[in-house]
Protein backbone atom coordinates (compact mmCIF):
# COMPACT_ATOMS: atom_id res chain seq x y z
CA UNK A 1 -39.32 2.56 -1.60
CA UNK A 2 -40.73 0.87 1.63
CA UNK A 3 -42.47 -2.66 1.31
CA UNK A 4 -45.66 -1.69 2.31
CA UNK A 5 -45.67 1.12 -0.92
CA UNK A 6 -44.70 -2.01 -2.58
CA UNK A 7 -47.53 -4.23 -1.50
CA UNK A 8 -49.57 -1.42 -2.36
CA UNK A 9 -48.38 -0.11 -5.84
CA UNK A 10 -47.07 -2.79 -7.21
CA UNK A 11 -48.82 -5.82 -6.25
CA UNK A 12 -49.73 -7.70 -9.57
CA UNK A 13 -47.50 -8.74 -12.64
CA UNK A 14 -49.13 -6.06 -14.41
CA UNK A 15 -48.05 -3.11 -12.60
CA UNK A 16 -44.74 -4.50 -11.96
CA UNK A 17 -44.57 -4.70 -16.13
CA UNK A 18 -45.96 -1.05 -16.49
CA UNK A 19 -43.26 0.05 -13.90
CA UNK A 20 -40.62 -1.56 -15.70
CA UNK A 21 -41.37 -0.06 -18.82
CA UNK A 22 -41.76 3.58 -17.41
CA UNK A 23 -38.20 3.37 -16.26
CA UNK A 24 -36.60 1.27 -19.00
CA UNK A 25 -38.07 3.02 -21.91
CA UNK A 26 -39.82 6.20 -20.45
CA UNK A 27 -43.18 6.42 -23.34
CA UNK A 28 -41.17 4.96 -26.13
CA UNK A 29 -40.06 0.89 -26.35
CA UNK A 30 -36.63 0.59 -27.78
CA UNK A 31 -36.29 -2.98 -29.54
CA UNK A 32 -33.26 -4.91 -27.55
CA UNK A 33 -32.43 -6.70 -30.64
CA UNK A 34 -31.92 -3.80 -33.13
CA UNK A 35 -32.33 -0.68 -30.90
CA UNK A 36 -35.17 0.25 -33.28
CA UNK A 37 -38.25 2.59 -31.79
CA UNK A 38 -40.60 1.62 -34.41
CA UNK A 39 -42.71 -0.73 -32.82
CA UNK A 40 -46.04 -1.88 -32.12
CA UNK A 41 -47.76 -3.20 -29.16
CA UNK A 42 -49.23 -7.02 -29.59
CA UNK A 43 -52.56 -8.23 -27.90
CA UNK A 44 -50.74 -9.80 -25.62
CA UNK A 45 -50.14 -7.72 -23.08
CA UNK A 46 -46.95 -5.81 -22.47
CA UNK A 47 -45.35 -7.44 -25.99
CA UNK A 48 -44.16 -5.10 -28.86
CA UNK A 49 -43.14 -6.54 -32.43
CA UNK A 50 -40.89 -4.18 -33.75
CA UNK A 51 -40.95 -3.27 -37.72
CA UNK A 52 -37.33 -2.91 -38.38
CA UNK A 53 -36.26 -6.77 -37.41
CA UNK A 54 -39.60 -8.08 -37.15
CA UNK A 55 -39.01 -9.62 -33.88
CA UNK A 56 -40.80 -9.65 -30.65
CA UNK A 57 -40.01 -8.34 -27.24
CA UNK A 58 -40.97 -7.43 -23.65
CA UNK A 59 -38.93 -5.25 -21.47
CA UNK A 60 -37.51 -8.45 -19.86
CA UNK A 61 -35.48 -9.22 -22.80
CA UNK A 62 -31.55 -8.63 -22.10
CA UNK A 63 -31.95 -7.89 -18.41
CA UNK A 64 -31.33 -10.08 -15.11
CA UNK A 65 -35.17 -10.92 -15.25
CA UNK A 66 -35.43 -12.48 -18.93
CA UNK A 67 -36.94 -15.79 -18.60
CA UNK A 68 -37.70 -15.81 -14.47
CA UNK A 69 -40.29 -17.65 -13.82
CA UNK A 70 -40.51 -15.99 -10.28
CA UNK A 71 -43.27 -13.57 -10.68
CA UNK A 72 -42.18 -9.77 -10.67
CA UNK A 73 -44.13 -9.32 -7.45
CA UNK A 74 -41.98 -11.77 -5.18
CA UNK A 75 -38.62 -9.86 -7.38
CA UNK A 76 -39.99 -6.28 -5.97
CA UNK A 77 -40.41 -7.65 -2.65
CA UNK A 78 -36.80 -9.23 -2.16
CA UNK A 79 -35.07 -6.29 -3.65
CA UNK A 80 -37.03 -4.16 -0.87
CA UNK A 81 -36.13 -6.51 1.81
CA UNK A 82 -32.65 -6.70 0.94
CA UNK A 83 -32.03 -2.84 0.83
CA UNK A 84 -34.04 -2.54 4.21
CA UNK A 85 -32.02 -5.12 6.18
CA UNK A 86 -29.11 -3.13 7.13
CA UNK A 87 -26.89 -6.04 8.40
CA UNK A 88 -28.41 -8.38 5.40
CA UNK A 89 -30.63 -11.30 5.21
CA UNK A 90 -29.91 -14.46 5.35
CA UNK A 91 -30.89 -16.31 2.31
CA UNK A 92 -33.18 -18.78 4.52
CA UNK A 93 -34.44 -15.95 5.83
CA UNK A 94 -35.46 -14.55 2.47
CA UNK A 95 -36.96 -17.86 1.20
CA UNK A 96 -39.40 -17.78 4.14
CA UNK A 97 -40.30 -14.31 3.51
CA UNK A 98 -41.46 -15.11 -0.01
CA UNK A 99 -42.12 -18.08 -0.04
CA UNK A 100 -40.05 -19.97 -1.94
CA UNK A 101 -37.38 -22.72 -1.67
CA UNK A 102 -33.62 -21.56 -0.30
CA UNK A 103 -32.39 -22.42 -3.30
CA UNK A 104 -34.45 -20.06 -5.17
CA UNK A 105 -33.63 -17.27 -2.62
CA UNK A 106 -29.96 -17.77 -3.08
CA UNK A 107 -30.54 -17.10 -6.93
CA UNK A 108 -32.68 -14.24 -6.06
CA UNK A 109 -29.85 -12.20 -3.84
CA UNK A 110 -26.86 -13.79 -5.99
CA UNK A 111 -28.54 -11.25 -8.95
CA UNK A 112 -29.48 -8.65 -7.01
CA UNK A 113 -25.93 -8.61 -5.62
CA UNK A 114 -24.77 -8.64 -9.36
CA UNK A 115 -26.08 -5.47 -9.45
CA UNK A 116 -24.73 -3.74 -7.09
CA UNK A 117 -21.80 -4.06 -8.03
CA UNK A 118 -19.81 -0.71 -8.61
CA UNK A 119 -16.37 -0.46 -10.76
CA UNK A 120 -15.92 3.24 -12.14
CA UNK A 121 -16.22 4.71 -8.31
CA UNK A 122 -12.82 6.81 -7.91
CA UNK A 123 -12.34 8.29 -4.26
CA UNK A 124 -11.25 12.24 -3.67
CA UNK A 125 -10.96 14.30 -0.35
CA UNK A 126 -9.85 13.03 2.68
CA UNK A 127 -9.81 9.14 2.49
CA UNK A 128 -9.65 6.41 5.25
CA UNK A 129 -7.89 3.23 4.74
CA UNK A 130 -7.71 0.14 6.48
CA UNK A 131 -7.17 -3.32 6.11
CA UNK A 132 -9.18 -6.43 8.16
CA UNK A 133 -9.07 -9.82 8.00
CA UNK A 134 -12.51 -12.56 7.60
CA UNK A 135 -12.85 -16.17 8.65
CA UNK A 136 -13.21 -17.95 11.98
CA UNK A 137 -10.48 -18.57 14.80
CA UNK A 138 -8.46 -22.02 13.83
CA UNK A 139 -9.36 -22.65 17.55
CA UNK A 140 -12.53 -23.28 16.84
CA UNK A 141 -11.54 -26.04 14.18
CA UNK A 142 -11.34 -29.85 15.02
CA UNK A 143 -7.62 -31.17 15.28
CA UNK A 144 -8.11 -33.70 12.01
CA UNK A 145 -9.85 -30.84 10.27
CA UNK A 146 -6.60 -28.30 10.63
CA UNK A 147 -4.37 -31.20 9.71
CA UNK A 148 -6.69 -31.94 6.11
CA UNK A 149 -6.68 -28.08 5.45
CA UNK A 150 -2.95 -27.65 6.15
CA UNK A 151 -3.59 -24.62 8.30
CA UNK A 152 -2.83 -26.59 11.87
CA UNK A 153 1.08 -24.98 11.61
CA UNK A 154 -0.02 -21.41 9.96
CA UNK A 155 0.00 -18.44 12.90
CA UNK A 156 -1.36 -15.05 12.49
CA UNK A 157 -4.01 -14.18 9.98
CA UNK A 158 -2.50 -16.51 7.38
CA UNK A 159 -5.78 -18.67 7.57
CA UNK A 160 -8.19 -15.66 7.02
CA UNK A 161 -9.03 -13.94 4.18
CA UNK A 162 -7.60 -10.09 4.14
CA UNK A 163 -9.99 -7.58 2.95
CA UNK A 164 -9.37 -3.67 1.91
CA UNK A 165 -11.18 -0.66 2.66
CA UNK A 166 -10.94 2.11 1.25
CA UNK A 167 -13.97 5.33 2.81
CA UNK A 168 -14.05 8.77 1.44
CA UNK A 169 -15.17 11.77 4.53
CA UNK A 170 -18.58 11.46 3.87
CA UNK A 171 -18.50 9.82 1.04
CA UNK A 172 -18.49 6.58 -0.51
CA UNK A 173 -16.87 3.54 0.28
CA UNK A 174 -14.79 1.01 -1.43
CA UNK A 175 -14.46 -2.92 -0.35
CA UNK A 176 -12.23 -5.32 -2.11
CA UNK A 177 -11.34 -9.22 -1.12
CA UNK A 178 -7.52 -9.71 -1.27
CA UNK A 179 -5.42 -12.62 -2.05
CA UNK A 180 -3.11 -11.50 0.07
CA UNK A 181 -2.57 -8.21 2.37
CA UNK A 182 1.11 -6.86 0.55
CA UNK A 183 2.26 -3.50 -0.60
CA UNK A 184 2.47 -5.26 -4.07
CA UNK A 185 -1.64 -5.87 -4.61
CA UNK A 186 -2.83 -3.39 -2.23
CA UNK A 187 -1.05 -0.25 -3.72
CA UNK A 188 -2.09 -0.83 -7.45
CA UNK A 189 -5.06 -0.79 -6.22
CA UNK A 190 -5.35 2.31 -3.68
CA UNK A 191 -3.50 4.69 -6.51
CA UNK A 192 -6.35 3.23 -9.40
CA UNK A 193 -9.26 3.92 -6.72
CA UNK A 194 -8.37 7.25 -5.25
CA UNK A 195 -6.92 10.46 -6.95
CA UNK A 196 -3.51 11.84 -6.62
CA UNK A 197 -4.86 15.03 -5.10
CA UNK A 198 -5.96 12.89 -1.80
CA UNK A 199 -4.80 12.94 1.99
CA UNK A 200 -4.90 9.45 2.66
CA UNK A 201 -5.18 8.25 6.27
CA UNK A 202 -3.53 4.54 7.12
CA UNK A 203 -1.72 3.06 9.74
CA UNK A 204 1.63 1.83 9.94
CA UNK A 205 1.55 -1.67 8.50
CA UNK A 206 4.73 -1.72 5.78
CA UNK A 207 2.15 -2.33 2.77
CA UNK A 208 1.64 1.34 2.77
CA UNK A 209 4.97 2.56 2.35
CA UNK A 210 6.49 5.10 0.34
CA UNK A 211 2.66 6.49 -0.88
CA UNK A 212 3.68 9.64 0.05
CA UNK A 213 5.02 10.06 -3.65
CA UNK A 214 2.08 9.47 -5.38
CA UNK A 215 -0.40 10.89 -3.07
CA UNK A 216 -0.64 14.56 -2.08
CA UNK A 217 -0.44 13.58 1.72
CA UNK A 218 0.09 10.66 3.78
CA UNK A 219 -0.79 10.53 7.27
CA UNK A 220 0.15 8.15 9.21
CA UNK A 221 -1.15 6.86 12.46
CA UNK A 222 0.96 4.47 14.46
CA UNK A 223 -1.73 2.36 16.51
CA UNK A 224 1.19 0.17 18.18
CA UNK A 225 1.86 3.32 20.48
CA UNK A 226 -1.86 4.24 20.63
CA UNK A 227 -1.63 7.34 18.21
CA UNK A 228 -5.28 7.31 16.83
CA UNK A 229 -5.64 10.00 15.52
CA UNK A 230 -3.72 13.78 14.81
CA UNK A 231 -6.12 16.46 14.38
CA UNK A 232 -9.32 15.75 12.35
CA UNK A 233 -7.52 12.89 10.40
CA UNK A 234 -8.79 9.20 12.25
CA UNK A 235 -9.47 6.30 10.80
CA UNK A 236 -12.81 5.73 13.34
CA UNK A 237 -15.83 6.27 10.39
CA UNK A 238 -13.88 3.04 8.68
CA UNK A 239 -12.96 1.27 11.72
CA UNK A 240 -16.82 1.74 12.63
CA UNK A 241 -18.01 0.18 8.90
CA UNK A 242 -16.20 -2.58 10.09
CA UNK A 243 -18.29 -3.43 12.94
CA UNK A 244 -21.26 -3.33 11.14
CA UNK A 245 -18.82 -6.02 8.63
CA UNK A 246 -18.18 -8.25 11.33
CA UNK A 247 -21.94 -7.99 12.73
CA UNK A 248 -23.35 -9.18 9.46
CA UNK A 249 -21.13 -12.03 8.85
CA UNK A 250 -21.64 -12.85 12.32
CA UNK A 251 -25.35 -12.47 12.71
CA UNK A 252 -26.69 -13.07 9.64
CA UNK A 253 -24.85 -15.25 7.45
CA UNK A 254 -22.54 -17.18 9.76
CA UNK A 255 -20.03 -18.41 7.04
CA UNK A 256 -19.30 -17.17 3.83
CA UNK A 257 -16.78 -18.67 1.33
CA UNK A 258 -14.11 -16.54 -0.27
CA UNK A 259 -15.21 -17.06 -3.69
CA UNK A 260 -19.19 -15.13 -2.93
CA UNK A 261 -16.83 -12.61 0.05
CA UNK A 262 -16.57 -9.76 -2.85
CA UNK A 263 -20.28 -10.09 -4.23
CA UNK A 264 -21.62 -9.48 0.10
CA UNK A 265 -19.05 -6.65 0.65
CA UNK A 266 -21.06 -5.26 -2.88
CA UNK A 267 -23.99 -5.15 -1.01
CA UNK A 268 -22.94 -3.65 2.11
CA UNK A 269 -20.59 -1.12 0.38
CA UNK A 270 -23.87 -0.09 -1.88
CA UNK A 271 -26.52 0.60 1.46
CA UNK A 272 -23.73 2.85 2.63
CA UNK A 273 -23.16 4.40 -0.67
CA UNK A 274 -26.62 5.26 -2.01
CA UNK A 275 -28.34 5.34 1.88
CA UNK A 276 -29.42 9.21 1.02
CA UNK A 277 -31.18 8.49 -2.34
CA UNK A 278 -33.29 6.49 -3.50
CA UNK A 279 -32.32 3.10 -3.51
CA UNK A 280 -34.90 1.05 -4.63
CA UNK A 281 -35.36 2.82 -8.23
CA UNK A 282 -31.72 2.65 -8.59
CA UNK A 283 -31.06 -0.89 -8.11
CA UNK A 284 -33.99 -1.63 -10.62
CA UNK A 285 -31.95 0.93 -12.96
CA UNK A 286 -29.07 -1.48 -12.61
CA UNK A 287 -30.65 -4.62 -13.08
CA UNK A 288 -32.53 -3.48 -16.19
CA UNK A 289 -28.90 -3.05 -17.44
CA UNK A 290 -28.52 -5.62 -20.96
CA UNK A 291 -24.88 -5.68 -19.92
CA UNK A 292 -25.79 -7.24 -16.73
CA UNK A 293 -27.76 -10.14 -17.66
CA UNK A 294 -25.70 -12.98 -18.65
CA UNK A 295 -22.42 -11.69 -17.13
């Protein structure tokens, strides 16, 4: 849904409470507390006192919007200009936008984010994999500053933080923040995210050795003699995700700390994912979720 239907359709606390309850409930409130459909609506509006339990409800109760006191209006509107931003928005960014304090904002895309998040998606087909690395250059660091962190000596990508990618042809994709990039976590993790009956694609770093036995083919490209690709198997449709990565960190958010990396690769991985449908209603699906609201 575009902002401007937004600004249009849902525009008062109201609506925004009549829309929720069309997609939570359909015509028929369900209590959260008993999962009892015997209920009855209370002057006040958009309250229901159900007769099994005897308690009362709203259809904020049990989701990521239970006790906001944001109103639903300024909720609708960041959800919208999340999804739209292709590249992200910057929580300062977002705060101006609506209106409200950073702080506030940060809250705001730190739940939103929450619901994004996707764990059952299992990959099939032809699949891409590659790995890249996140963080700054230690060049740009200040001598003292290396020293206190203990990274001064470290060479490589030791001082970044490795992340995996995993893209199915025209499908979805997969993003997960490693500890560190080794045959021994990344593996595990490939043969629990993609099905045996895959060609995966990789290069030839060591972590991907010996797949070949679990998969149904391996193909490997060897980029350190400039083999990119053999036939219609590349790895170009991941390497080109992680551009659009690298942009966003860049552009957008300008640092990001390891321990929020996995909950902004949610986000990115979920535009690509659900870019052909309608994302809007299906992000609200999420976050009306009960199992989502104090997790």
């Amino acid at each position: 849904m575009k902002l401007i239907k937004i600004t249009e359709k849902l525009n008062t606390q109201r609506k925004c409470m009549a829309y929720l309850e069309k997609q939570r409930w359909s015509d028929r409130p369900i209590c959260p507390y008993c999962n009892s459909t015997k209920s009855s609506r209370k002057t006040q509006e958009f309250r229901h006192t159900c007769h099994n339990c005897k308690r009362s409800y709203s259809v904020l109760v049990g989701t990521i919007f239970e006790a906001t006191k944001l109103p639903l209006t300024k909720w609708f509107w960041a959800i919208c200009l999340i999804l739209n931003a292709k590249k992200g928005i910057s929580s300062l960014q977002l705060a101006r936008d609506l209106s409200v304090n950073k702080n506030t904002a940060w809250f705001l895309q730190k739940r939103i984010r929450q619901a994004m998040k996707e764990d059952d998606c299992v990959l099939n087909g032809i699949i891409e994999i590659d790995e890249t690395y996140v963080g700054g250059s230690l060049s740009n660091k200040h001598y003292f500053k290396k020293l206190e962190s203990g990274k001064y000596f470290k060479t490589g990508m030791e001082h970044m933080v490795p992340v995996l990618g995993m893209i199915q042809r025209k499908g979805k994709i997969i993003l997960k923040v490693l500890e560190k990039a080794s045959g021994k976590e990344i593996q595990p993790l490939m043969k629990s995210k993609i099905s045996s009956e895959s060609t995966i694609i990789t290069d030839g770093f060591g972590a991907y050795y010996g797949l070949n036995n679990h998969f149904e083919n391996h193909i490997i490209l060897n980029h350190s003699k400039y083999k990119r690709s053999i036939n219609q198997y590349n790895t170009c449709t991941l390497e080109g995700f992680w551009t659009l990565v690298k942009r966003s960190f860049i552009g957008q958010y300008h640092k990001i700390s390891k321990d929020h990396l996995q909950d902004y690769l949610n986000e990115l991985a979920f535009k690509h994912n659900y870019r052909d449908t309608n994302m809007f209603k299906l992000l609200l699906n999420n976050m009306l979720e009960p199992k989502l609201a104090f997790s």
